[in-house]
C-alpha atoms as a PDB file:
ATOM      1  CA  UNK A   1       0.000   0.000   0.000  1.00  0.00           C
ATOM      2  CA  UNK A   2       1.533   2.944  -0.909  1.00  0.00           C
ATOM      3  CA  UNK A   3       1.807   6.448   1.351  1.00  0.00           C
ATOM      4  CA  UNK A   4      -0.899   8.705  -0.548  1.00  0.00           C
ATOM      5  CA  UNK A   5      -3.406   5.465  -0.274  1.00  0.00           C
ATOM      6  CA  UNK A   6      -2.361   5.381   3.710  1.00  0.00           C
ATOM      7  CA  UNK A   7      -3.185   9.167   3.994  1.00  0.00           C
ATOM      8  CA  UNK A   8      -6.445   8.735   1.872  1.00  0.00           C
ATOM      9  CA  UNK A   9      -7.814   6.055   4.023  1.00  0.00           C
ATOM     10  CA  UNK A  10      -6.555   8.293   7.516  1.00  0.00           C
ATOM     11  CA  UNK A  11      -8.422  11.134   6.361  1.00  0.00           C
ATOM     12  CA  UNK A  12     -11.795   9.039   5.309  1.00  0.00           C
ATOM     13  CA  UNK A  13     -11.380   7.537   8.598  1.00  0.00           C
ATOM     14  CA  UNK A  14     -10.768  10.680  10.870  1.00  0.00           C
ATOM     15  CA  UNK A  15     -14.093  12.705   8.362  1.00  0.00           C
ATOM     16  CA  UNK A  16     -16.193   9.250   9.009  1.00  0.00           C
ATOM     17  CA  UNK A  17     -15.145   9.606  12.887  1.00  0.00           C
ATOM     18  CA  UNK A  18     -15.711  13.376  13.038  1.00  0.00           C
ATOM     19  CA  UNK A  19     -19.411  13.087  11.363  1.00  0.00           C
ATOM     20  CA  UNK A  20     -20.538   9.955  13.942  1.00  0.00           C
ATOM     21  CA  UNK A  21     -19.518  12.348  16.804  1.00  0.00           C
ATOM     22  CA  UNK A  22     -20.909  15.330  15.283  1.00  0.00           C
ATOM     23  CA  UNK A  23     -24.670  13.268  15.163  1.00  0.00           C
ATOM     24  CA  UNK A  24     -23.623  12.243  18.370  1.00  0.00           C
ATOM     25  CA  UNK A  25     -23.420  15.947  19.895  1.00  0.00           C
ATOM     26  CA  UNK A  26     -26.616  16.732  17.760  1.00  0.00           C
ATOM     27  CA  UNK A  27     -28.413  14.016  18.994  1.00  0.00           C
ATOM     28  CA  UNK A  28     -27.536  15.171  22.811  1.00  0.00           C
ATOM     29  CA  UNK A  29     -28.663  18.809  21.670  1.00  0.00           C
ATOM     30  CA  UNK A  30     -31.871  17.305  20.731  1.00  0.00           C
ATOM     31  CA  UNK A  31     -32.248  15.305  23.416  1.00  0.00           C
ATOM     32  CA  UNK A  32     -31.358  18.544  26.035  1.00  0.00           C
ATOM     33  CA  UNK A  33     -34.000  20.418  23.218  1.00  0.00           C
ATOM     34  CA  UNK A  34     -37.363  18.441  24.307  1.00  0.00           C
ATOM     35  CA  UNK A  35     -35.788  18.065  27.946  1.00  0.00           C
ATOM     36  CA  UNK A  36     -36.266  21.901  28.279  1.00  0.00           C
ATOM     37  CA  UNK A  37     -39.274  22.742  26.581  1.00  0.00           C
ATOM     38  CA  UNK A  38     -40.733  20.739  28.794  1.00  0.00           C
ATOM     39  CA  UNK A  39     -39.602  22.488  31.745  1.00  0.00           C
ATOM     40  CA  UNK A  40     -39.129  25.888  31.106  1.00  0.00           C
ATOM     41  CA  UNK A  41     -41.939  28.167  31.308  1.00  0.00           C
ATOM     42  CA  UNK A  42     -42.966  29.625  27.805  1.00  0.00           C
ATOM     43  CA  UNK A  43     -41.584  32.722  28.049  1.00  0.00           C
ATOM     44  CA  UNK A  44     -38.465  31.821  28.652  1.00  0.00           C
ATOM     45  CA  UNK A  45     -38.414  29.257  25.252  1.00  0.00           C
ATOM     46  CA  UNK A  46     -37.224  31.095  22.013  1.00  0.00           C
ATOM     47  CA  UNK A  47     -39.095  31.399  19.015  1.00  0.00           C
ATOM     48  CA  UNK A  48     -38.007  28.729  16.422  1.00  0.00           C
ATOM     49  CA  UNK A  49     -36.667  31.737  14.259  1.00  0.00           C
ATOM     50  CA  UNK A  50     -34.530  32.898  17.612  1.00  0.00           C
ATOM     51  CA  UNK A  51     -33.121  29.089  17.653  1.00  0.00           C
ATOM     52  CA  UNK A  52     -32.540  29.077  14.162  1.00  0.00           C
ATOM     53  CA  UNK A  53     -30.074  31.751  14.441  1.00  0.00           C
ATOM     54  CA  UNK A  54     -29.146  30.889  17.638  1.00  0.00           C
ATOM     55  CA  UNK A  55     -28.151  26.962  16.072  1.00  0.00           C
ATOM     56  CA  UNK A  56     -26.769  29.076  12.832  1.00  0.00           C
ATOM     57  CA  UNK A  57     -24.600  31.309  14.556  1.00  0.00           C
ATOM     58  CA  UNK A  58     -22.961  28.502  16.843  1.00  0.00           C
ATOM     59  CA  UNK A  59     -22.782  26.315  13.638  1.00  0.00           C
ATOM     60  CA  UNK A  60     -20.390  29.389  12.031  1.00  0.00           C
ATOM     61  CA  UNK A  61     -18.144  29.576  15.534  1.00  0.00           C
ATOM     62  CA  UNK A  62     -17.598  25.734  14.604  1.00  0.00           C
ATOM     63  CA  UNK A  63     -16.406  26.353  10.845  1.00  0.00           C
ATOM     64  CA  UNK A  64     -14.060  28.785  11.714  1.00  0.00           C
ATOM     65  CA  UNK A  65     -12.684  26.709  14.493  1.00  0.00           C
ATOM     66  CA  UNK A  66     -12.586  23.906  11.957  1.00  0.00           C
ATOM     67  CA  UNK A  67     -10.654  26.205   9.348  1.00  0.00           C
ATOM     68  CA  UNK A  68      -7.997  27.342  11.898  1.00  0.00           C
ATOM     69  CA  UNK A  69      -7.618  23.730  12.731  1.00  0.00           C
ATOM     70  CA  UNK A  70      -7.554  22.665   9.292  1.00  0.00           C
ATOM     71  CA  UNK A  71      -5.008  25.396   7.839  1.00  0.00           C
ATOM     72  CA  UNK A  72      -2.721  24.081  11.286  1.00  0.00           C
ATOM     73  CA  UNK A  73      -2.876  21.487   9.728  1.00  0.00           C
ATOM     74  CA  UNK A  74      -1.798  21.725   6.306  1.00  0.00           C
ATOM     75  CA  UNK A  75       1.152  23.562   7.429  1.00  0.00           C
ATOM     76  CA  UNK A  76       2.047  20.809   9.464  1.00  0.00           C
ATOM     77  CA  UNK A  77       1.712  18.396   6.724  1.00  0.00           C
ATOM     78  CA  UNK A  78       3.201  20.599   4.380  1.00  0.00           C
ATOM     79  CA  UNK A  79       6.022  21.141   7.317  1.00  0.00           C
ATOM     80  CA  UNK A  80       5.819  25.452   6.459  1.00  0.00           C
ATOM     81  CA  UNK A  81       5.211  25.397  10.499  1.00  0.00           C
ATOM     82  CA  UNK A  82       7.564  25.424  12.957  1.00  0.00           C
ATOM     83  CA  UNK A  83       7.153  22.088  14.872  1.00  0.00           C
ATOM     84  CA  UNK A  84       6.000  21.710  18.628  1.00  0.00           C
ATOM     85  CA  UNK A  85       8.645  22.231  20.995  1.00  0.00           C
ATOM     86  CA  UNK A  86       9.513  18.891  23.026  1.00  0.00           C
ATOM     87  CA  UNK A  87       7.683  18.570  26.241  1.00  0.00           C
ATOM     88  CA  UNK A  88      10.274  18.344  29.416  1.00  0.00           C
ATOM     89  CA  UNK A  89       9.583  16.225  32.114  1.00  0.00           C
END
């Protein structure tokens, strides 16, 4: 098996890995969702266009964290970064 098959099959991995715990965390949201309207008064629920944004906005703050992590990355891999400097013990 050659390298760039190796790398291929990493990254399908680590996307396949990233999407199951992304349902995972949307599935808890969802779960926390119903938990709440059920308890909290309705005045204190948002309107479905409030959560909308609310889910949108949070959704963007995870992209860009995603992009910084992602351009980290390709630095590394392209080795343009400066590596990590050894832990000491």
């Amino acid at each position: 098996m050659n390298q760039a098959t190796t790398f291929a099959e990493l990254a399908a991995e680590a996307q396949r890995q990233t999407l199951h715990g992304l349902k995972q965390a949307q599935d808890l949201s969802l779960r926390g969702t119903e938990l709440a309207v059920g308890l909290l008064p309705e005045a204190t629920v948002p309107t479905p266009k409030d959560a909308v944004e609310g889910a949108f906005a949070f959704a963007g703050q995870i992209l860009q964290q995603q992009k910084a992590y992602v351009l980290r990355m390709t630095e590394i891999v392209t080795g343009a970064a400066e590596p990590a400097p050894a832990k000491t013990k």
